[in-house]
Protein backbone atom coordinates (compact mmCIF):
# COMPACT_ATOMS: atom_id res chain seq x y z
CA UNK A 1 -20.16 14.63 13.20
CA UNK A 2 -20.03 15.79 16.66
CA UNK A 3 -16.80 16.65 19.08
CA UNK A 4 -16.47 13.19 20.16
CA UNK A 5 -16.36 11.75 16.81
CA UNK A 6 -13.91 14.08 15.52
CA UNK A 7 -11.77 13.53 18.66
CA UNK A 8 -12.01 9.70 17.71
CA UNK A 9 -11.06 9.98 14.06
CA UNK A 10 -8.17 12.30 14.51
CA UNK A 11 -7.32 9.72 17.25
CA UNK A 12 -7.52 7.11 14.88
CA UNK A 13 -5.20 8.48 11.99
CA UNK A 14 -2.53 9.46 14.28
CA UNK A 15 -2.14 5.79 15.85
CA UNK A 16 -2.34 4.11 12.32
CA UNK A 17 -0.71 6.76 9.78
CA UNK A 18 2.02 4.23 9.51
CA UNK A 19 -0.47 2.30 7.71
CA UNK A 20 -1.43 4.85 5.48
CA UNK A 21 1.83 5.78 4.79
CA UNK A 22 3.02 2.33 3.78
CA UNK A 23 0.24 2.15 0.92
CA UNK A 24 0.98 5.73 -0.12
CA UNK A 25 4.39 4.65 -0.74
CA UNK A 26 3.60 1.27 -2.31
CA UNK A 27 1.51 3.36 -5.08
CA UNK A 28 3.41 6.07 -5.79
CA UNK A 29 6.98 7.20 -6.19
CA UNK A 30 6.97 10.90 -6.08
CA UNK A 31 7.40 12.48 -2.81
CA UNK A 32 4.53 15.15 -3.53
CA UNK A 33 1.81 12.66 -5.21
CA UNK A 34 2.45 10.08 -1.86
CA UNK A 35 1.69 13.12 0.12
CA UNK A 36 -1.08 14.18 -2.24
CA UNK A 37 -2.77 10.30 -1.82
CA UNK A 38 -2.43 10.63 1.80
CA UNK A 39 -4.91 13.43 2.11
CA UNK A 40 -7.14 11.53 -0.24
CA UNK A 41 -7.40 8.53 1.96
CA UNK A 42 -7.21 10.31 5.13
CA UNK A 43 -10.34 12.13 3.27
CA UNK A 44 -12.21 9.00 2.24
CA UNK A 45 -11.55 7.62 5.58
CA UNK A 46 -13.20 10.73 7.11
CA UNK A 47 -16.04 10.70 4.79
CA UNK A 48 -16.56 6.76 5.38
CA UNK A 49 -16.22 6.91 9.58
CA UNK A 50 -19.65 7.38 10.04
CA UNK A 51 -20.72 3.92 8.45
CA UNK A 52 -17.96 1.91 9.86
CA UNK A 53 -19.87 -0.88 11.83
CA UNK A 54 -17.13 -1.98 13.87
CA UNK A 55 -18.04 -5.50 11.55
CA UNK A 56 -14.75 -5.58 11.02
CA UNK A 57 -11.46 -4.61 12.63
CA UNK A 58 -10.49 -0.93 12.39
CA UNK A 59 -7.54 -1.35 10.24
CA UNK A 60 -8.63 -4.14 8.28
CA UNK A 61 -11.18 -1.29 7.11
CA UNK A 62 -8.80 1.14 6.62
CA UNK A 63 -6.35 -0.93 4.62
CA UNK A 64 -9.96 -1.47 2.29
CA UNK A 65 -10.32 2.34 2.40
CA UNK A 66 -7.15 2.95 1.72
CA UNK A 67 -5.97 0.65 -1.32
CA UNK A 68 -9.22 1.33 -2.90
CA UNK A 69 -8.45 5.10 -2.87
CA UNK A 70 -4.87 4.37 -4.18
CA UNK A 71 -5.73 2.08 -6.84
CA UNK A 72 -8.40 3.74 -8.29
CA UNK A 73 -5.94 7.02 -8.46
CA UNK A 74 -3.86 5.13 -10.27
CA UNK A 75 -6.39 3.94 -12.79
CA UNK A 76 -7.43 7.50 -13.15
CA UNK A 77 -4.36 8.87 -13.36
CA UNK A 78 -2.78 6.09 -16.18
CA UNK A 79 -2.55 8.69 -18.50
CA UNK A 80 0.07 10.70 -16.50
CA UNK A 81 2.97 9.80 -17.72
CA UNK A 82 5.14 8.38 -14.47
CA UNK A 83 8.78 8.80 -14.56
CA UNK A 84 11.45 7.45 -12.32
CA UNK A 85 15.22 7.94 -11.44
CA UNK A 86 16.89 5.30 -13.49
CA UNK A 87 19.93 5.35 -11.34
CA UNK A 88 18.35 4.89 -8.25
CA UNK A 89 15.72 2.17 -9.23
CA UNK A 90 16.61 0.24 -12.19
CA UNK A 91 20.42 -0.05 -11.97
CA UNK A 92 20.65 0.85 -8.11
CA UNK A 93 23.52 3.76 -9.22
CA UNK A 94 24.03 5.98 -6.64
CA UNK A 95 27.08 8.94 -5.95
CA UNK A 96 28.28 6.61 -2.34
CA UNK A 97 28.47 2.84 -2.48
CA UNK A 98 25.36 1.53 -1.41
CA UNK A 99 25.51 -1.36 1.18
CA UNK A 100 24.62 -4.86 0.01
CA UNK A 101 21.20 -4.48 1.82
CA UNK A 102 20.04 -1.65 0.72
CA UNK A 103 20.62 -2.66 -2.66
CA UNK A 104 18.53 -5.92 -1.85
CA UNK A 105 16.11 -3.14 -0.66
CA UNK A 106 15.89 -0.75 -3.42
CA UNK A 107 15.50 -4.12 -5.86
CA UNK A 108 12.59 -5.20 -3.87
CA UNK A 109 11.10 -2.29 -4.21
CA UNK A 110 11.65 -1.91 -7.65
CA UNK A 111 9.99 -5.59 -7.82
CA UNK A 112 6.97 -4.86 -5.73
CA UNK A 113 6.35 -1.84 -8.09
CA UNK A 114 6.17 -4.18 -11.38
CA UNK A 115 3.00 -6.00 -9.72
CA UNK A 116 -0.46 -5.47 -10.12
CA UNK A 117 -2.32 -3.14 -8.39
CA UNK A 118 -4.10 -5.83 -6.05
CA UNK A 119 -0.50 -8.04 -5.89
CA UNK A 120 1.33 -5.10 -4.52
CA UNK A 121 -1.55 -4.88 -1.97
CA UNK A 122 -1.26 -8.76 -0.96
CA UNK A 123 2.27 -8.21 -0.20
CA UNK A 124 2.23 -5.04 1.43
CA UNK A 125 -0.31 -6.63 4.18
CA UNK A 126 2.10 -9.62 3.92
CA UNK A 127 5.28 -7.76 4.74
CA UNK A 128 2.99 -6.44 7.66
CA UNK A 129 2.47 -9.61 8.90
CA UNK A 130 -1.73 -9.31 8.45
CA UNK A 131 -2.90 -12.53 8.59
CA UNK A 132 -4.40 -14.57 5.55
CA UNK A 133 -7.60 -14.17 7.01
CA UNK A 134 -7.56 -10.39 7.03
CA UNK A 135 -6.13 -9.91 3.90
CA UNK A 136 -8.90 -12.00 2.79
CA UNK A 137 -11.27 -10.07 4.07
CA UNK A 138 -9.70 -6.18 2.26
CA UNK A 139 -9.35 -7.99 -0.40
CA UNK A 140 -12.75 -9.22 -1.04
CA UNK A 141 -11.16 -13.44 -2.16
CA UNK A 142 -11.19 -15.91 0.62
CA UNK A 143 -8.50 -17.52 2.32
CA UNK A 144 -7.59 -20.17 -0.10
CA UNK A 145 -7.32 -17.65 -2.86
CA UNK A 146 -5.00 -15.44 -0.62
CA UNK A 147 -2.56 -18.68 -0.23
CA UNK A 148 -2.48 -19.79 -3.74
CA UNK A 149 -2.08 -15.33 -5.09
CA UNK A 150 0.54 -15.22 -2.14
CA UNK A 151 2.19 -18.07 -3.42
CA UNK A 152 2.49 -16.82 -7.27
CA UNK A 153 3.61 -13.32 -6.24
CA UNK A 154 6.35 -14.97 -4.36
CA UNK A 155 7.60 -16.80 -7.34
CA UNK A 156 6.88 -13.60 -9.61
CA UNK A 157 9.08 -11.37 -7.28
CA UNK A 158 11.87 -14.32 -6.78
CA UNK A 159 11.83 -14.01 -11.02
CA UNK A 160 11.98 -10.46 -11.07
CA UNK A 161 14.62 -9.80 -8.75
CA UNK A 162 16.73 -12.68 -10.75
């Protein structure tokens, strides 16, 4: 890859990390594996720049890159067995009083977690305010789909978070 297109990569990650970082912490819970998926799909994403067609929007392709690396890490890594801080996400415990919205925070989170792998993507992109059409389009379902899946996970996470 010549100068240029390293320039324009490294360009690339540093405007949309955000993004990157938001699906990192969507799929994991542990400080060092988040940082550990990062490099993967800042690596995929390198190895993949040289066939992006511009078909699509840049970070419509990323978010594809990106989820894809995440999920299948997490079907390869099922057998790890994943453990979690009890106070802080399933009875919100902590050594200070917590604010009412963080709570509401932590018990989203908790929520989003319990979803499958391609529901926890919907919403993320959702949260973000993607349009249906571009989550559609990651994804791989059309538009219709999206509304009716967006619809269910609503009334999954309403349940969950009693």
């Amino acid at each position: 890859m010549a100068i240029e297109e390293e320039k324009r990569f490294i360009s690339l990650i540093n405007e949309n990390q955000g993004l990157i970082h938001k699906v990192c912490i969507m799929y994991e819970n542990d400080h060092d594996a988040r940082n550990d998926l990062f490099q993967e799909i800042v690596l995929q994403l390198w190895r993949s720049f040289p066939t992006f067609r511009g078909e699509a929007k840049i970070t419509t392709w990323m978010y594809r890159i990106a989820l894809n690396t995440a999920i299948s890490g997490l079907r390869k890594h099922t057998r790890n067995v994943k453990t979690e801080d009890l106070r802080e996400v399933h009875f919100n415990i902590s050594e200070h009083h917590v604010d009412e919205r963080e709570d509401d925070f932590q018990r989203l989170q908790w929520a989003i977690r319990q979803l499958t792998e391609v529901e926890r993507a919907m919403i993320m992109m959702a949260l973000e305010e993607i349009p249906y059409d571009e989550i559609a389009e990651t994804i791989g379902i059309t538009q219709n789909n999206v509304r009716v899946r967006m619809n269910r996970i609503r009334e999954k996470l309403r349940k969950l978070m009693g």
